[in-house]
C-alpha atoms as a PDB file:
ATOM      1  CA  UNK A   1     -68.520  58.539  92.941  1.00  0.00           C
ATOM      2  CA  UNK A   2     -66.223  56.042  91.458  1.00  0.00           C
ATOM      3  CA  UNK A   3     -67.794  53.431  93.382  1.00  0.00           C
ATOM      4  CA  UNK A   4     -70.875  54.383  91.014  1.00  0.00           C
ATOM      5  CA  UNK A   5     -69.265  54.711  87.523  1.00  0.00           C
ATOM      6  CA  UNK A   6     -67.817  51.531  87.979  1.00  0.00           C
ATOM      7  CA  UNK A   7     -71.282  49.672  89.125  1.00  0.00           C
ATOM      8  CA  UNK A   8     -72.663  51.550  86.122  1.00  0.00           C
ATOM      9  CA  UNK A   9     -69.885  50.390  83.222  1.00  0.00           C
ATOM     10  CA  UNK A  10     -70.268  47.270  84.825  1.00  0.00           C
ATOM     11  CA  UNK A  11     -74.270  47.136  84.105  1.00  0.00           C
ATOM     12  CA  UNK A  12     -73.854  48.671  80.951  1.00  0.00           C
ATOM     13  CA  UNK A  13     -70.869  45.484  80.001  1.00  0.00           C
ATOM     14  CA  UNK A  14     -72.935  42.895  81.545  1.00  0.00           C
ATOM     15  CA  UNK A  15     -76.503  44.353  79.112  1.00  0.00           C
ATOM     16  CA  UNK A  16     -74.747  44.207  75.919  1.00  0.00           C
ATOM     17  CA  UNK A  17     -73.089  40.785  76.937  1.00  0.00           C
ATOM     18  CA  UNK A  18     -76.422  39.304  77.523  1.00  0.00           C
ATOM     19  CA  UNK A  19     -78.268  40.870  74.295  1.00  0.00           C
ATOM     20  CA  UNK A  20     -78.957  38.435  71.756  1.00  0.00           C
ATOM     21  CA  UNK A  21     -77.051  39.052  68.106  1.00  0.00           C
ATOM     22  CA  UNK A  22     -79.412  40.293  65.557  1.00  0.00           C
ATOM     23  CA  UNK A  23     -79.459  37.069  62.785  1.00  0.00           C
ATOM     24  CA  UNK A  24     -77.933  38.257  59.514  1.00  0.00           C
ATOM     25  CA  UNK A  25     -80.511  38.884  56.995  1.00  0.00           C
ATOM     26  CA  UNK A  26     -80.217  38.607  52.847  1.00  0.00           C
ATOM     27  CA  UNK A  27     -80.088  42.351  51.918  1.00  0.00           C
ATOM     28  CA  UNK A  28     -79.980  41.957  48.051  1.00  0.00           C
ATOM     29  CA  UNK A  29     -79.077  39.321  45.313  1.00  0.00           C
ATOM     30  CA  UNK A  30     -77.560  40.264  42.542  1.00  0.00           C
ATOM     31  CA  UNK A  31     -76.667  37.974  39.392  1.00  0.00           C
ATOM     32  CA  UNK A  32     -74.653  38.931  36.047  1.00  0.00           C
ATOM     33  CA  UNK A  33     -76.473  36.967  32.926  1.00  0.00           C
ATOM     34  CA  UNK A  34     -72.750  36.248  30.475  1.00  0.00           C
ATOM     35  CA  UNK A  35     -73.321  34.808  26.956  1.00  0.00           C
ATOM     36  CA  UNK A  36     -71.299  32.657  25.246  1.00  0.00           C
ATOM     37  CA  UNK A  37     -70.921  31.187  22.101  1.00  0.00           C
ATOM     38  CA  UNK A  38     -68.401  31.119  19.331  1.00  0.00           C
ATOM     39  CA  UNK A  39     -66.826  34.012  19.823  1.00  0.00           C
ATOM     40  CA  UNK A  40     -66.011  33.570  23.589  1.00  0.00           C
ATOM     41  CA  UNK A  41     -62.117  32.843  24.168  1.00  0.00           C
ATOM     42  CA  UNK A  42     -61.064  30.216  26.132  1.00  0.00           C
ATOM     43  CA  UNK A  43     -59.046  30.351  29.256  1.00  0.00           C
ATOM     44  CA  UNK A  44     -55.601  29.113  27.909  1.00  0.00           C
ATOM     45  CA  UNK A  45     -55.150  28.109  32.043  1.00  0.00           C
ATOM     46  CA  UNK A  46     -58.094  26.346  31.770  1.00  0.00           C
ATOM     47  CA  UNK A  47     -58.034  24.287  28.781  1.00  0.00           C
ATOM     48  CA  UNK A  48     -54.793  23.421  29.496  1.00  0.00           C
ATOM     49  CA  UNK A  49     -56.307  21.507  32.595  1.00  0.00           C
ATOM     50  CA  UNK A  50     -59.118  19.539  30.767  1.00  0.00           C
ATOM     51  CA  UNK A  51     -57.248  18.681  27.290  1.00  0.00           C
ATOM     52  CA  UNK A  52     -56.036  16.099  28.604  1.00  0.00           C
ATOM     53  CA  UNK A  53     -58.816  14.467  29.828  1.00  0.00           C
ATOM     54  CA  UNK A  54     -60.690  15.509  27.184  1.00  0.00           C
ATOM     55  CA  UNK A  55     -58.260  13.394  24.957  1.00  0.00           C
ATOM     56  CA  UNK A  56     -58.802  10.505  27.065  1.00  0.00           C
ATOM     57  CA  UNK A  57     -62.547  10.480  27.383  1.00  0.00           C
ATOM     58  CA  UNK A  58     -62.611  10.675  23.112  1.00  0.00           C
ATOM     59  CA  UNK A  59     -60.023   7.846  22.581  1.00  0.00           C
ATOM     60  CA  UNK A  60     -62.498   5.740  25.028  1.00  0.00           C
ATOM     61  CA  UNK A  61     -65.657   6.578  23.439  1.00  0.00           C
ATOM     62  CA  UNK A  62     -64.120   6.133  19.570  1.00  0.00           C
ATOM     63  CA  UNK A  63     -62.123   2.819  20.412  1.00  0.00           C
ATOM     64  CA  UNK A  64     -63.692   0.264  17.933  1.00  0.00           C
ATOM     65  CA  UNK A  65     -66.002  -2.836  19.845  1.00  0.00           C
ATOM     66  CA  UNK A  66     -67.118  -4.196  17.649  1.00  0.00           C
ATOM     67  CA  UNK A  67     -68.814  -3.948  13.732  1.00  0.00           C
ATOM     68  CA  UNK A  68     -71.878  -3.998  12.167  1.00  0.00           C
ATOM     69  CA  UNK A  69     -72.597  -4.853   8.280  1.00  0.00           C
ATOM     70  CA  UNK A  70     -75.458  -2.250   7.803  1.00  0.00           C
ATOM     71  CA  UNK A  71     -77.450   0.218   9.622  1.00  0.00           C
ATOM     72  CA  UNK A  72     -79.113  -0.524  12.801  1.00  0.00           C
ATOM     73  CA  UNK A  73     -82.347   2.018  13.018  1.00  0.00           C
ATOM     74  CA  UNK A  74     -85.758   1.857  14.671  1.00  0.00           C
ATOM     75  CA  UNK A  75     -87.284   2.491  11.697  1.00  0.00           C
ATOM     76  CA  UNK A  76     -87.039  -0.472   9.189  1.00  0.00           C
ATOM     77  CA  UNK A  77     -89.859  -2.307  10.241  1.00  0.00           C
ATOM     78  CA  UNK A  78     -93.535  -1.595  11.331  1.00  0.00           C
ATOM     79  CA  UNK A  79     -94.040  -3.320  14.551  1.00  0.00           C
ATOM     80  CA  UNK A  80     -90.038  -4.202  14.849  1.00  0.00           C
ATOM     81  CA  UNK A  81     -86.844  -2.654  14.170  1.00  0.00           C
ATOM     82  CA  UNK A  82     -83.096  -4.013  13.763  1.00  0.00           C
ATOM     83  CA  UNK A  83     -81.825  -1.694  16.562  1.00  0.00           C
ATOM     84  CA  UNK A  84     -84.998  -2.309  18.476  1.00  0.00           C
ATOM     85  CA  UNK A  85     -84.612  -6.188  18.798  1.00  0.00           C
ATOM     86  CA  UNK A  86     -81.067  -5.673  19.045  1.00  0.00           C
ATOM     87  CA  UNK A  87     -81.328  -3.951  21.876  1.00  0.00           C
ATOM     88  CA  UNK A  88     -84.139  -5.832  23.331  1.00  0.00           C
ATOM     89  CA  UNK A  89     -81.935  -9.184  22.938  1.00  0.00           C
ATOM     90  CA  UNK A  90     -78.887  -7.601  24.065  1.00  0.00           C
ATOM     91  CA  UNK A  91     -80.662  -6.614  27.183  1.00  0.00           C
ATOM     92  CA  UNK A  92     -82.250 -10.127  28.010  1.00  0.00           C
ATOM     93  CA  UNK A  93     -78.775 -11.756  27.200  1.00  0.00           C
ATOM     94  CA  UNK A  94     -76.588  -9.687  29.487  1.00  0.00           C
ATOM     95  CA  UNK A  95     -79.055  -9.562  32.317  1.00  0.00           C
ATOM     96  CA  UNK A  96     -79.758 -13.151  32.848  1.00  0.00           C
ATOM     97  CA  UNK A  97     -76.589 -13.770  34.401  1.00  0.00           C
ATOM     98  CA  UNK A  98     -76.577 -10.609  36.344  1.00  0.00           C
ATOM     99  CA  UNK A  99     -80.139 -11.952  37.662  1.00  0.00           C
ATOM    100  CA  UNK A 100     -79.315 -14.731  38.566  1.00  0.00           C
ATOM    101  CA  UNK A 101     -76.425 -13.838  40.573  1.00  0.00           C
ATOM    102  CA  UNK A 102     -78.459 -11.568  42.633  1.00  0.00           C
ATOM    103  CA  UNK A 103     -81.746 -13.277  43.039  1.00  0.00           C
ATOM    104  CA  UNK A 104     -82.110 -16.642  41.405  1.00  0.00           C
ATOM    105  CA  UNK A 105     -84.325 -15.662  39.002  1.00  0.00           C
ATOM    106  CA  UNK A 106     -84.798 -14.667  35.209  1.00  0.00           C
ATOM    107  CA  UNK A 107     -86.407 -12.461  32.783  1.00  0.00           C
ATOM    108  CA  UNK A 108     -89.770 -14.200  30.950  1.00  0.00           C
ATOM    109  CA  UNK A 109     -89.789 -11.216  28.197  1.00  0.00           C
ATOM    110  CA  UNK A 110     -88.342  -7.849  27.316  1.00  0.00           C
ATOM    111  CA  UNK A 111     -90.281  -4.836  26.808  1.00  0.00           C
ATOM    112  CA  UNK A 112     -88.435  -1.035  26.236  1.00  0.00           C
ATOM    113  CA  UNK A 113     -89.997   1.724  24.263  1.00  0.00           C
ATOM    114  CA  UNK A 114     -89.686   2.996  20.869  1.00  0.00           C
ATOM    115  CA  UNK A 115     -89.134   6.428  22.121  1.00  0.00           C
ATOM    116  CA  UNK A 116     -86.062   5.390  23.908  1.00  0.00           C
ATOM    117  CA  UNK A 117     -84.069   4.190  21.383  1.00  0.00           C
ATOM    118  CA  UNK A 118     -82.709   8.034  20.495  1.00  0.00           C
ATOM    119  CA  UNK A 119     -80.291   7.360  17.408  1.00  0.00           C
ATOM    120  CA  UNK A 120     -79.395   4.951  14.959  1.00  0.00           C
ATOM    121  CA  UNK A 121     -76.124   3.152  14.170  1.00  0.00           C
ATOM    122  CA  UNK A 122     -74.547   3.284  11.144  1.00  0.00           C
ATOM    123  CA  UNK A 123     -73.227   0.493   9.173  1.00  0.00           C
ATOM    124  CA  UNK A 124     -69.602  -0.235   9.754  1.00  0.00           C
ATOM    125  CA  UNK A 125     -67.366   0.249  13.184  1.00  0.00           C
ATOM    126  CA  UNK A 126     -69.413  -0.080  16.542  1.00  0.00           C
ATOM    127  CA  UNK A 127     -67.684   2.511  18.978  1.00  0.00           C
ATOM    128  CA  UNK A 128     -68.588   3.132  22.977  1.00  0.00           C
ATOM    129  CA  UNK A 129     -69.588   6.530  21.478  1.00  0.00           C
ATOM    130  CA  UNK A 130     -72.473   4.677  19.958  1.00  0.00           C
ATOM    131  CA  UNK A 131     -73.959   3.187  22.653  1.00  0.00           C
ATOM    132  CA  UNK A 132     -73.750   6.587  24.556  1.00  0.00           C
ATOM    133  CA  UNK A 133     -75.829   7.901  21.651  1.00  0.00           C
ATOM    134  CA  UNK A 134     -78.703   5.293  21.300  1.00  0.00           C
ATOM    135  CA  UNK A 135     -79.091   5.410  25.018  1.00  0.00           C
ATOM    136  CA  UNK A 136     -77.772   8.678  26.733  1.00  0.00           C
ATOM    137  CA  UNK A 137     -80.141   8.137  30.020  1.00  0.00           C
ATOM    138  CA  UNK A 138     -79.009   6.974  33.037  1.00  0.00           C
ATOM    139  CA  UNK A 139     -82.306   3.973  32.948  1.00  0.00           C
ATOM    140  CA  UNK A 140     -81.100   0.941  34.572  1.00  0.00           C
ATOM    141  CA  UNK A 141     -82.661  -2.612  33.927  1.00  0.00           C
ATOM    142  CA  UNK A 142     -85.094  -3.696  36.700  1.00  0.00           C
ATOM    143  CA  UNK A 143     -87.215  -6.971  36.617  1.00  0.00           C
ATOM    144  CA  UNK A 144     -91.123  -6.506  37.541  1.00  0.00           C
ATOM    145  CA  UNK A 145     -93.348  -9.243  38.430  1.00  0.00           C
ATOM    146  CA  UNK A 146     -96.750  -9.122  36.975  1.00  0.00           C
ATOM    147  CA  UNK A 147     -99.914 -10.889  37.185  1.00  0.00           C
ATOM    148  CA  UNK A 148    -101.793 -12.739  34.181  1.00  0.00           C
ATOM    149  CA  UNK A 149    -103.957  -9.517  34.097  1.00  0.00           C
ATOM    150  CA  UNK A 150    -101.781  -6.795  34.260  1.00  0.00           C
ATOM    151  CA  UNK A 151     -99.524  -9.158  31.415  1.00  0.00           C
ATOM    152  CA  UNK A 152    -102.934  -8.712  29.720  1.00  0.00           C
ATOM    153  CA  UNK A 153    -102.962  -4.889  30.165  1.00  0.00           C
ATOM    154  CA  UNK A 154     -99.762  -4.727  28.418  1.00  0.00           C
ATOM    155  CA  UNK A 155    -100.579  -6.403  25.399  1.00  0.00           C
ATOM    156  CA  UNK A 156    -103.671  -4.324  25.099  1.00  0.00           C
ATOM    157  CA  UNK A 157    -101.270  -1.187  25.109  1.00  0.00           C
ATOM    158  CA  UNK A 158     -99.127  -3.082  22.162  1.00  0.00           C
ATOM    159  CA  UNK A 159    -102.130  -3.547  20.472  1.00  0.00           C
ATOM    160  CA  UNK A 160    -103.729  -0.330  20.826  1.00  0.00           C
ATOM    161  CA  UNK A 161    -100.695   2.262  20.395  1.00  0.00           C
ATOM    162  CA  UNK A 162     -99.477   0.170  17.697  1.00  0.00           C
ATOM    163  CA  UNK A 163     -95.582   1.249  17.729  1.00  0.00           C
ATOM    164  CA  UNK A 164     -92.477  -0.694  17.098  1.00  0.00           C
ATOM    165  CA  UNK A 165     -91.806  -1.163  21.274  1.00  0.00           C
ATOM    166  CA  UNK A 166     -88.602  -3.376  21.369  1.00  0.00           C
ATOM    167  CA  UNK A 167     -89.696  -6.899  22.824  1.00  0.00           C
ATOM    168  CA  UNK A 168     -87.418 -10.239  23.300  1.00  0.00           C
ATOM    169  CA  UNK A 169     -88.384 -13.547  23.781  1.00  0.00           C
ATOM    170  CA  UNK A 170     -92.267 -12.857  23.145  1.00  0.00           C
ATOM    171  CA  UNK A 171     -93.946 -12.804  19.779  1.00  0.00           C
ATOM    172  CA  UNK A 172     -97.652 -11.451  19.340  1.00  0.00           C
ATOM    173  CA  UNK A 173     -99.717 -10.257  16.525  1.00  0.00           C
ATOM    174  CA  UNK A 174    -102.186  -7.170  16.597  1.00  0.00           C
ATOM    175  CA  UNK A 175    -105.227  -6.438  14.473  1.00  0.00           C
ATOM    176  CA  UNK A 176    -107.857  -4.051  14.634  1.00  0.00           C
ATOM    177  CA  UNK A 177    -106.360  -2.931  18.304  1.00  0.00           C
ATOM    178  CA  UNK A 178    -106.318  -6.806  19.206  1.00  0.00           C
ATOM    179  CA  UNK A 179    -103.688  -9.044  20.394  1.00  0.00           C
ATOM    180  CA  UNK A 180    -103.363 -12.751  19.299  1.00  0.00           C
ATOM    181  CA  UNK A 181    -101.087 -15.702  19.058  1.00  0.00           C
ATOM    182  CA  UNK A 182     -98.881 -14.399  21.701  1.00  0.00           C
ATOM    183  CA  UNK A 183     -96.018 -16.926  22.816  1.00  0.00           C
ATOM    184  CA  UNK A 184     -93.606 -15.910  25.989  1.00  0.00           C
ATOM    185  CA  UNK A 185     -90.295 -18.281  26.079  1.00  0.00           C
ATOM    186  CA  UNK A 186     -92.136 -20.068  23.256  1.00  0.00           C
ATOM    187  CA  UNK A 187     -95.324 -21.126  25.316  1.00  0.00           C
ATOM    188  CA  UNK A 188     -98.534 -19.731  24.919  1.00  0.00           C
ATOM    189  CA  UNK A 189     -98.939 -17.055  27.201  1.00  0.00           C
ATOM    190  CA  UNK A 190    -101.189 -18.016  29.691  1.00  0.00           C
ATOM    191  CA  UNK A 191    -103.117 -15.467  32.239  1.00  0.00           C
ATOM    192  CA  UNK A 192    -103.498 -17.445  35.203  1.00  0.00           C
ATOM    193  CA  UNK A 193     -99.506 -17.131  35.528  1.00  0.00           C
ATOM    194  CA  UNK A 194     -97.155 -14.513  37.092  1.00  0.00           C
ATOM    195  CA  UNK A 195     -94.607 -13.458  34.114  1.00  0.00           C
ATOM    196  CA  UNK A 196     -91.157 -11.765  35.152  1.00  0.00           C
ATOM    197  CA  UNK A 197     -90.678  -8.642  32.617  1.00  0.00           C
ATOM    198  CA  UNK A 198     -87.355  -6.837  32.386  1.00  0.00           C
ATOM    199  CA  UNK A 199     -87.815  -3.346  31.295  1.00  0.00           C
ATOM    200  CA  UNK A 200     -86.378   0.217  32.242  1.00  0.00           C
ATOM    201  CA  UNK A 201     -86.743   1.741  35.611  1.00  0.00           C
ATOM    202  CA  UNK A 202     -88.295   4.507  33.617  1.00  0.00           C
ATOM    203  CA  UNK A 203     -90.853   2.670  32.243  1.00  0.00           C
ATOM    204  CA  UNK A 204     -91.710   0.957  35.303  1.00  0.00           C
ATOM    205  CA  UNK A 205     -92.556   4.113  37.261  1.00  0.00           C
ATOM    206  CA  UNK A 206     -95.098   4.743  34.793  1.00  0.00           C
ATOM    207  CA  UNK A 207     -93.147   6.569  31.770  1.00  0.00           C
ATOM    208  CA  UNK A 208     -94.647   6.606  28.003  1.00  0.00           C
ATOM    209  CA  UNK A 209     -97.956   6.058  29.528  1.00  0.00           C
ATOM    210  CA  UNK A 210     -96.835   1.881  30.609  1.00  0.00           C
ATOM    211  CA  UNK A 211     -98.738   2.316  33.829  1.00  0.00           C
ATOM    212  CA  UNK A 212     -99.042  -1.401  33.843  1.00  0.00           C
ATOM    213  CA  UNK A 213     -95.709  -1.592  35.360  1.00  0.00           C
ATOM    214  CA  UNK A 214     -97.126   0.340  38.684  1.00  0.00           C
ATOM    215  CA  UNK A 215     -97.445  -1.548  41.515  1.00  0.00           C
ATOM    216  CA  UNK A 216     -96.002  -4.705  40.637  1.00  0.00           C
ATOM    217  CA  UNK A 217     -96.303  -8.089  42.874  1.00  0.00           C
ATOM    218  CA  UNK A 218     -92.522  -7.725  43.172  1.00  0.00           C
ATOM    219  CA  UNK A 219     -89.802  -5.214  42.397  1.00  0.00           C
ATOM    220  CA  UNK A 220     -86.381  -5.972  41.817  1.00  0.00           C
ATOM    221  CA  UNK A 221     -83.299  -2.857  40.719  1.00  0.00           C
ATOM    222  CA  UNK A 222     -80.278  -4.649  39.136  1.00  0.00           C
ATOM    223  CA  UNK A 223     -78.298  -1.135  39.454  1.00  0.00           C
ATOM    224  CA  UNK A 224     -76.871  -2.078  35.729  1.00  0.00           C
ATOM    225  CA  UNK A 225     -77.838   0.565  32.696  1.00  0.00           C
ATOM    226  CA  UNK A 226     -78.689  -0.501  29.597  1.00  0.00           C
ATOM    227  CA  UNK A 227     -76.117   1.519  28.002  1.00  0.00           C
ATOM    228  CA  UNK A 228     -73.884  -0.566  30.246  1.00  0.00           C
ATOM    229  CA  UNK A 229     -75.170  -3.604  29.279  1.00  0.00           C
ATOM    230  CA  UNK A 230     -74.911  -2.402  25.207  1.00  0.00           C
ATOM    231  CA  UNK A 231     -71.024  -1.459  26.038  1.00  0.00           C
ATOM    232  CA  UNK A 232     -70.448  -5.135  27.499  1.00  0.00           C
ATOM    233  CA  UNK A 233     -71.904  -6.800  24.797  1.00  0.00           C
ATOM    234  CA  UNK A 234     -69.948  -4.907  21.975  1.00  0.00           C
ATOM    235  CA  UNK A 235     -67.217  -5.742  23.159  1.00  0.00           C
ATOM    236  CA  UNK A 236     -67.266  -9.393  23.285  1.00  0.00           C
ATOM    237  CA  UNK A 237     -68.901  -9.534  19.986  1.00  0.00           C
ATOM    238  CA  UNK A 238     -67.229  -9.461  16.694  1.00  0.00           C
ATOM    239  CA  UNK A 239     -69.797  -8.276  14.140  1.00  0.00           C
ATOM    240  CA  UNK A 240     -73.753  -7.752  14.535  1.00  0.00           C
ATOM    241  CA  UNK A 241     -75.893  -9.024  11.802  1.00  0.00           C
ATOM    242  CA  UNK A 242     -78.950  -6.991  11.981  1.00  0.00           C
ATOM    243  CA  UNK A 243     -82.340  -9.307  12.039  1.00  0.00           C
ATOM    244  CA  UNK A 244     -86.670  -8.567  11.579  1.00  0.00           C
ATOM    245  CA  UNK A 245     -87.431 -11.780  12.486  1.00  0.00           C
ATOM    246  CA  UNK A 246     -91.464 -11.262  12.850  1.00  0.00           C
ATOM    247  CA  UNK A 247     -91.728 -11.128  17.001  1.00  0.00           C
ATOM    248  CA  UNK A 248     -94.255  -8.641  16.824  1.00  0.00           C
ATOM    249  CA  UNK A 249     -96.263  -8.026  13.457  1.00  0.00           C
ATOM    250  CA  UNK A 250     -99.831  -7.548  12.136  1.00  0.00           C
ATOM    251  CA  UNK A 251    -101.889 -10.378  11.939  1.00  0.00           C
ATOM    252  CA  UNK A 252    -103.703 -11.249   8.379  1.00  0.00           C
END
């Protein structure tokens, strides 16, 4: 009789050994919705933690770079602005070495987007703070090589949507959704050439409706922002005289 109950714990040890776990299952998810606003109090543990960094971060972004002698905006001209062509030359200037370093080459023109330009700078001291406000996306500066045709394209969209897009080293005139008189590097721009535009990686996936940029005979990511690129130039620049200087107007 023993020799049985023993067989049969046995068994019954070996079964439950060999039974496979039952895989743990979500039974319920529960979330707790907590608002705050001015009237929340801080954790005295916590603040304690970030003040200090906090303090740092703000005595980066308000140290003075540079100064300008009135206000930089996007909207003091009609097909051109003083932070627009700022930016635009800023851009072209502080790539080209960066470009050339990594693959020999260099920008032909600039194009950005009015839209992208998202505040103004006011007259007086030039701070990193600035620079973190005119451009607070992460877009970095790629180079895209287009054909004659597709260069042709995106003068058609300057003409047509008729917006102060910030451009360097090109002039153009529009009328009656036309382009004419265009000049890249101060040749006329001719459409049996390939032209190297630096722009935004933004804008060259297709944003603000530039599909031009799609597709491009050759691609190439410089992995440096533009606000990085308006930081560096600040701050080897003493004082920014704001210029309209007729790249891109209406023709008569």
């Amino acid at each position: 009789m023993k020799k049985y109950a023993f067989l049969l714990c046995f068994t019954l040890l070996f079964l439950s050994a060999c039974k496979k776990e039952t895989p743990a299952q979500l039974y319920k998810i529960e979330a707790k919705q907590i608002i705050t606003d001015s009237t929340t109090k801080e954790k005295q543990s916590v603040t304690d933690v970030i003040n200090p960094y906090k303090k740092q971060l703000n005595e980066q972004l308000d140290a003075v770079l540079c100064y300008t002698s009135s206000d930089l905006t996007r909207t003091d001209g009609a097909l051109e602005s003083s932070l627009g062509n700022l930016m635009a030359d800023i851009c072209f200037e502080q790539a080209t070495p960066v470009l050339n370093k990594q693959i020999n080459k260099s920008a032909d023109f600039v194009l950005f987007n009015y839209g992208g330009i998202r505040a103004p700078i006011a007259k007086g001291n030039i701070t990193a703070r600035n620079a973190f406000e005119v451009m607070p996306f992460e877009n970095e500066l790629v180079l895209v090589e287009l054909t004659g045709s597709k260069v042709e394209e995106l003068l058609n969209y300057l003409a047509v949507n008729k917006k102060a897009h910030p451009v360097a080293n090109i002039t153009l005139q529009i009328k009656d959704n036309q382009y004419y008189n265009v000049h890249i590097s101060n040749k006329t721009f001719d459409a049996t050439k390939n032209y190297f535009i630096l722009t935004s990686d933004y804008l060259q996936e297709g944003g603000d409706k530039m599909s031009f940029f799609k597709n491009p005979v050759s691609l190439h990511k410089t992995s440096y922002k533009i606000r990085t690129a308006l930081i560096d130039y600040f701050k080897k620049t003493d004082s920014i005289t704001p210029k309209l200087d007729n790249r891109f107007t209406y023709a008569n």
